[in-house]
C-alpha atoms as a PDB file:
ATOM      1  CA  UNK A   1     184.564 149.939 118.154  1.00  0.00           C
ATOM      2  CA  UNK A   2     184.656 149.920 114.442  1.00  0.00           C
ATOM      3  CA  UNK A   3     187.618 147.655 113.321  1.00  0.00           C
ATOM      4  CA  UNK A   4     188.934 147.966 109.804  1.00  0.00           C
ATOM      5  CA  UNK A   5     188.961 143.979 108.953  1.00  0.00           C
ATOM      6  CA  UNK A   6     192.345 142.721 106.773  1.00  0.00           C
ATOM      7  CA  UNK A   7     190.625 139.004 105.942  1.00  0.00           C
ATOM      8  CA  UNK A   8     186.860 139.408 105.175  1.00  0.00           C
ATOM      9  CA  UNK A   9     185.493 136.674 103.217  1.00  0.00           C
ATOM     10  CA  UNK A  10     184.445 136.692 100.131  1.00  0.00           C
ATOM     11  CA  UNK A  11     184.329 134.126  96.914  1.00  0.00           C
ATOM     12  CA  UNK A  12     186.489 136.413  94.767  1.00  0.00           C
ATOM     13  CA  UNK A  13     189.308 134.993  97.887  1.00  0.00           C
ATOM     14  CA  UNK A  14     189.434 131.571  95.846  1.00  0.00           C
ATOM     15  CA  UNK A  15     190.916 133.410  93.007  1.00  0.00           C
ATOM     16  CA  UNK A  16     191.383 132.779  89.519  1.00  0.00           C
ATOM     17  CA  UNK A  17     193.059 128.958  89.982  1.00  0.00           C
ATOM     18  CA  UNK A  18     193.634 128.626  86.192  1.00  0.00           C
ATOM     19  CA  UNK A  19     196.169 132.051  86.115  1.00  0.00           C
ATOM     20  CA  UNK A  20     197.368 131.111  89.297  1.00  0.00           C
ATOM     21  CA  UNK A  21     198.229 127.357  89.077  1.00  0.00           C
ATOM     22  CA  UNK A  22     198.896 126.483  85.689  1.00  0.00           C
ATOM     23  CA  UNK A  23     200.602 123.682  86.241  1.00  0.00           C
ATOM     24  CA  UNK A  24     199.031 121.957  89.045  1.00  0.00           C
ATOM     25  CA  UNK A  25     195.078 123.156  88.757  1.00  0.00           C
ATOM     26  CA  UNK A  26     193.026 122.963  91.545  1.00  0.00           C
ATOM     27  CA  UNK A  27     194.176 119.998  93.163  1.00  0.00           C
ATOM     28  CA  UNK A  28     196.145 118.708  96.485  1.00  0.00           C
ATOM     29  CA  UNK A  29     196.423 115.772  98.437  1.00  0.00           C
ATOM     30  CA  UNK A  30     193.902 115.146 101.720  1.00  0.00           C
ATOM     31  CA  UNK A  31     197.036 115.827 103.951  1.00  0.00           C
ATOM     32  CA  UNK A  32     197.194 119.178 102.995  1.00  0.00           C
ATOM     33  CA  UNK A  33     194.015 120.186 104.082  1.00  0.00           C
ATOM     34  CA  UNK A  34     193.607 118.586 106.925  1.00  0.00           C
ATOM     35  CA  UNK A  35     196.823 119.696 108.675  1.00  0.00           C
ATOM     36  CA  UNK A  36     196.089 123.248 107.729  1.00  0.00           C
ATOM     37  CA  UNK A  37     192.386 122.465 109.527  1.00  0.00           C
ATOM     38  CA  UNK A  38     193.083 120.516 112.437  1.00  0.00           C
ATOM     39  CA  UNK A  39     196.192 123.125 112.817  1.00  0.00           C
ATOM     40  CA  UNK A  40     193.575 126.381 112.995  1.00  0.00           C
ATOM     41  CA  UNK A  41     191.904 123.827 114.935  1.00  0.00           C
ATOM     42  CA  UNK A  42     194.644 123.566 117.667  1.00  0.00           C
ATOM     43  CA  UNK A  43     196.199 126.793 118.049  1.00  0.00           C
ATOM     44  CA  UNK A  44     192.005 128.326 118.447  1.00  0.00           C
ATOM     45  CA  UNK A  45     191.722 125.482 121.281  1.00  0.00           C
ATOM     46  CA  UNK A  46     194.937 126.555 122.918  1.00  0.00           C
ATOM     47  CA  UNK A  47     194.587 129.938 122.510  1.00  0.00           C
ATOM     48  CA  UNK A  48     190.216 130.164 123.141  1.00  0.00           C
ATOM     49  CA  UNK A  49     189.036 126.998 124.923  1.00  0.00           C
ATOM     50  CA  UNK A  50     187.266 123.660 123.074  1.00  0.00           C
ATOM     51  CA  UNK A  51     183.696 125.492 123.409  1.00  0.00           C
ATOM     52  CA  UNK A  52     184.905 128.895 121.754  1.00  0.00           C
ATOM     53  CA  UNK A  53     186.811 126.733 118.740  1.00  0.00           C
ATOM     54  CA  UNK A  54     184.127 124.494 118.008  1.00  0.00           C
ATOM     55  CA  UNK A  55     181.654 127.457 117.766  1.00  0.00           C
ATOM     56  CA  UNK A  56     184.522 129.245 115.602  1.00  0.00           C
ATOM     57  CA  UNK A  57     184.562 126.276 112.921  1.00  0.00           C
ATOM     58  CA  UNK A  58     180.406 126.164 113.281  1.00  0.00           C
ATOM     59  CA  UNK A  59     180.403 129.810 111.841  1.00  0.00           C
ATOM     60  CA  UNK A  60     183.356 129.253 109.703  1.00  0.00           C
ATOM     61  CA  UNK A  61     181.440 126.633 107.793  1.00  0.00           C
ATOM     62  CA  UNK A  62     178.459 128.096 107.581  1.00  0.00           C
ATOM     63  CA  UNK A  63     179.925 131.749 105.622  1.00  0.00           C
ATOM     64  CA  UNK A  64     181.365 129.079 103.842  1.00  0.00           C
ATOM     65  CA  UNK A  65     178.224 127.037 103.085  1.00  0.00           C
ATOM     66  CA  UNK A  66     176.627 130.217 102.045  1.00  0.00           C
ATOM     67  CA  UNK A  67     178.834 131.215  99.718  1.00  0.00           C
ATOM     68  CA  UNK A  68     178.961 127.320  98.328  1.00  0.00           C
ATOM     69  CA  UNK A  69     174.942 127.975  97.781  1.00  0.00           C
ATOM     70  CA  UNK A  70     175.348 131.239  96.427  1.00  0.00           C
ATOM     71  CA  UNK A  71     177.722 130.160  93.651  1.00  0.00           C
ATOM     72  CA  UNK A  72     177.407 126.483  93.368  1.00  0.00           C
ATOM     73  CA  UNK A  73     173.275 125.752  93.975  1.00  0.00           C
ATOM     74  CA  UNK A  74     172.444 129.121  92.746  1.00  0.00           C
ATOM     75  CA  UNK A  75     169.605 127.733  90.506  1.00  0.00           C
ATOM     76  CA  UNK A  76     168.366 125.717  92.642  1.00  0.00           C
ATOM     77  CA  UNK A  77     165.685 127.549  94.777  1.00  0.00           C
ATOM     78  CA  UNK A  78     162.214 126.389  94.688  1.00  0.00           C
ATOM     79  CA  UNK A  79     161.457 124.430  97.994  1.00  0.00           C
ATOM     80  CA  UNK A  80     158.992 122.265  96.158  1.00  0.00           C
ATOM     81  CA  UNK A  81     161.998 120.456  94.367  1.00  0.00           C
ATOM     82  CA  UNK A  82     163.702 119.129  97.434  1.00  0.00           C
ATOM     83  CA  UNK A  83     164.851 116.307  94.827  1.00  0.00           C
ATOM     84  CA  UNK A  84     166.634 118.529  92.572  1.00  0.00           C
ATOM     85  CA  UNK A  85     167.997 120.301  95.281  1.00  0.00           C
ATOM     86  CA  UNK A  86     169.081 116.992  96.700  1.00  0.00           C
ATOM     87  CA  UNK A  87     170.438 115.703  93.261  1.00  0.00           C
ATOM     88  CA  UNK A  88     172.259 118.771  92.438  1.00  0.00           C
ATOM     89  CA  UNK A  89     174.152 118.949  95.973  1.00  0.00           C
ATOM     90  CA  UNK A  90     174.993 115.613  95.732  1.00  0.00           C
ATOM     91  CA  UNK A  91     176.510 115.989  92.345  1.00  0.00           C
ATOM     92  CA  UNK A  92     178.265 119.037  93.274  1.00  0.00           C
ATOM     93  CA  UNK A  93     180.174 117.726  96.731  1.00  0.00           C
ATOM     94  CA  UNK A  94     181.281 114.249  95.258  1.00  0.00           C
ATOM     95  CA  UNK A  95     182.640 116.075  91.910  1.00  0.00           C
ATOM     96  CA  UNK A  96     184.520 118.183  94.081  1.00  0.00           C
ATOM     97  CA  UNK A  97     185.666 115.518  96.396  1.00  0.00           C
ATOM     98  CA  UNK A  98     183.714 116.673  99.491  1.00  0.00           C
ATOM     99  CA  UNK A  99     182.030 113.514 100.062  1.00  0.00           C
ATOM    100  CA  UNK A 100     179.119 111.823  99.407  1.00  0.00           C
ATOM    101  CA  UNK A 101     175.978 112.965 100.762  1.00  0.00           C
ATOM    102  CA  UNK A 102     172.824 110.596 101.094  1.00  0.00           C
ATOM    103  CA  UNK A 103     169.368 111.322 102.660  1.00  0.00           C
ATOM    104  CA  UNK A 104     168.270 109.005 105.171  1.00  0.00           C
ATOM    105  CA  UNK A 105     165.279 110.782 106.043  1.00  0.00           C
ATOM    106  CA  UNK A 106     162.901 113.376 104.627  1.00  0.00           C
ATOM    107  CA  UNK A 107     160.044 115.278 106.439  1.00  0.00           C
ATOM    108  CA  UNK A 108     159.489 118.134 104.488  1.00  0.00           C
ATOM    109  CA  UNK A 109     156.316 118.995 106.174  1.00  0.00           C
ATOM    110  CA  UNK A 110     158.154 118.697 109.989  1.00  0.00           C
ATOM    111  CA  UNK A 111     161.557 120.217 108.109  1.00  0.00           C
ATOM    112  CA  UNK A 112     163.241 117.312 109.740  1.00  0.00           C
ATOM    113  CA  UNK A 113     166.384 115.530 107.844  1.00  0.00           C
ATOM    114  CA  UNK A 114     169.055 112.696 108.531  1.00  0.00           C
ATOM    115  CA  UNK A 115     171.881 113.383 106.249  1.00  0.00           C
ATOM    116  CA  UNK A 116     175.044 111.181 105.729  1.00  0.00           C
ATOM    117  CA  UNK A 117     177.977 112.277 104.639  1.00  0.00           C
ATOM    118  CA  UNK A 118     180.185 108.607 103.334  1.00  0.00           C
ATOM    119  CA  UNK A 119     184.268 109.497 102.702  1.00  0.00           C
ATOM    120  CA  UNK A 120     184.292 113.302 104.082  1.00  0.00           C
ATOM    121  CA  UNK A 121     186.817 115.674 103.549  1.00  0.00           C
ATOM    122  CA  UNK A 122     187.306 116.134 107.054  1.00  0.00           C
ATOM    123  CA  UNK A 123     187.487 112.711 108.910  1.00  0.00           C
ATOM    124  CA  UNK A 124     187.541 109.561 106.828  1.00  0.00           C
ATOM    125  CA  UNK A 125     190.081 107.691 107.712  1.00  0.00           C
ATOM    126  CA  UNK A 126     190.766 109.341 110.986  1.00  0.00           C
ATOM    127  CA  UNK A 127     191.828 107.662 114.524  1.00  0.00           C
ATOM    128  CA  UNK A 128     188.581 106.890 116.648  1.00  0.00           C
ATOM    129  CA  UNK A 129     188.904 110.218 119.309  1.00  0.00           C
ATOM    130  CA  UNK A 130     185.163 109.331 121.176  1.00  0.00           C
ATOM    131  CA  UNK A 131     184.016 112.390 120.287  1.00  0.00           C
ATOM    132  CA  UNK A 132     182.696 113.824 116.635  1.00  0.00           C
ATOM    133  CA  UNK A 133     184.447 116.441 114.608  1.00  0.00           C
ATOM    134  CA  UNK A 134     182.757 117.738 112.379  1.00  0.00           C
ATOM    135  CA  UNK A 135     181.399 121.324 113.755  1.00  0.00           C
ATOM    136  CA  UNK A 136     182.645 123.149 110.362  1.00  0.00           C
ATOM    137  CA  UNK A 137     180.229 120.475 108.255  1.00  0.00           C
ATOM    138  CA  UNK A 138     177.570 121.031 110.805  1.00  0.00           C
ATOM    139  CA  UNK A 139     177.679 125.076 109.766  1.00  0.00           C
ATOM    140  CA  UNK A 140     177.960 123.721 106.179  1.00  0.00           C
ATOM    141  CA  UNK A 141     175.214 121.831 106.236  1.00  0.00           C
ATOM    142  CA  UNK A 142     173.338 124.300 108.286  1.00  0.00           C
ATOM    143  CA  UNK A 143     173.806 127.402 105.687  1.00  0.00           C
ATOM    144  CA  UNK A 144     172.861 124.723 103.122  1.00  0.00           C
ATOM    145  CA  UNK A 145     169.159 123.607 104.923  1.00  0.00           C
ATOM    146  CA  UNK A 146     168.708 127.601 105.856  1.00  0.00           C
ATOM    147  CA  UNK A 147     169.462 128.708 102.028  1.00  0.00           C
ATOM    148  CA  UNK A 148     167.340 126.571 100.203  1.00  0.00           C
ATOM    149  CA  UNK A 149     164.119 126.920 102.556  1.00  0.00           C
ATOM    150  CA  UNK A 150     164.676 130.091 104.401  1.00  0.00           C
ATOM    151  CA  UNK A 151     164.165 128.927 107.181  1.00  0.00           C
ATOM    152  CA  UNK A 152     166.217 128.539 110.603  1.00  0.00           C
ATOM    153  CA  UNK A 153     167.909 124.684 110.945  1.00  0.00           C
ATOM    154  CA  UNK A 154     169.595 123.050 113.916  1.00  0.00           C
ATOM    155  CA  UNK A 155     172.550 120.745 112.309  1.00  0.00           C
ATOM    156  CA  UNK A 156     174.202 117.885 114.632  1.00  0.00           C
ATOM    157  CA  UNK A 157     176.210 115.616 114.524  1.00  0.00           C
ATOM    158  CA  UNK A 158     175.050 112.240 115.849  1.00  0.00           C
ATOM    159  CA  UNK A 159     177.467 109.799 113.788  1.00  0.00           C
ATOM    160  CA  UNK A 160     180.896 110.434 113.301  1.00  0.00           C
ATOM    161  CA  UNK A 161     184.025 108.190 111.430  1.00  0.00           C
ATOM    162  CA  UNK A 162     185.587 109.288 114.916  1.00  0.00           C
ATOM    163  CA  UNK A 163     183.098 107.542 116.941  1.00  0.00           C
ATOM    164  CA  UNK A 164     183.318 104.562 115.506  1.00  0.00           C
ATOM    165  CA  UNK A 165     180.916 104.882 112.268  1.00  0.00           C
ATOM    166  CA  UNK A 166     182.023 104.569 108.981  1.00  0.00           C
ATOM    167  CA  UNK A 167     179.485 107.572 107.818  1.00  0.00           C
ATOM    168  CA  UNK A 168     178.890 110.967 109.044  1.00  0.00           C
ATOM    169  CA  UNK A 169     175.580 111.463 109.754  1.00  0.00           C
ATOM    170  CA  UNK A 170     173.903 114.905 110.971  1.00  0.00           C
ATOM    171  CA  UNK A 171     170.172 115.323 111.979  1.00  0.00           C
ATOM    172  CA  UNK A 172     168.961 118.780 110.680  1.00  0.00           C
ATOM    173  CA  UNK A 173     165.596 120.237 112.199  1.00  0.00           C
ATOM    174  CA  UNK A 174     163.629 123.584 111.326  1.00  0.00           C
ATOM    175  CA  UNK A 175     163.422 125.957 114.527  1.00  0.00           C
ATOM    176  CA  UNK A 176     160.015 126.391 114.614  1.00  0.00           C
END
């Protein structure tokens, strides 16, 4: 069945923040964002199970991650500048408050990566829950891998602020 969709995605849905918020520009406290996230976040548990909304914010985050790529790292594409890529990213998610990303490991040959992710927008500062949180940065960072090297990329979360760590940190691994 064909469905006629009301909300499909696209980057032209950010809109023009300059027309639209003269006044206050593109900026809003943490607070804001998270209890809009971790209220999607609820109501998709209560209404689809734990499995179905963590697999919901995995997808979520990586359309958005694409579109991030496509229209913030859209000059960077040549796999044999993994530093530039690296660099630029970097720049890119601490100037925009993300967080800051560091690579703790590198094999471009095996297409294996430990990435951190210090202060995130999602759970800095959150209550230890025993259990990680970030499944829309593990999309995000999975678009991210998959965009810049074309190939496919596991993303996981192994480190979480909610586990007790004061970093995020994510093993990505090319499907061979």
């Amino acid at each position: 069945m064909d469905l006629e969709r009301k909300y499909k995605f696209s980057w032209d849905l950010l809109g023009d923040i300059q027309l639209g918020r003269p006044n206050l520009g593109n900026n809003t406290r943490l607070e804001i964002y998270r209890l809009m996230q971790f209220a999607f976040r609820d109501v998709i548990e209560q209404q689809c199970g734990t499995h179905l909304a963590d697999e919901i914010f995995f997808k979520a985050g990586k359309l958005a991650g694409e579109a991030f790529y496509n229209h913030m790292l859209y000059g960077v594409h040549d796999f044999d500048d993994f530093g530039e890529f690296v660099k630029c990213l970097q720049q890119v998610l601490k100037d925009m408050g993300v967080g800051i990303m560091r690579i703790e490991k590198a094999d471009l040959e095996a297409g294996s990566f430990i990435i951190t992710v210090s202060e995130d927008l999602d759970c800095s500062g959150l209550p230890e829950l025993d259990y990680e949180v970030c499944k829309y940065d593990e999309g995000f960072i999975t678009a991210l891998m998959e965009k810049f090297t074309g190939k496919q990329f596991v993303v996981r979360e192994v480190d979480c602020w909610c586990t007790g760590n004061r970093t995020c940190r994510f093993t990505a691994d090319a499907v061979n």
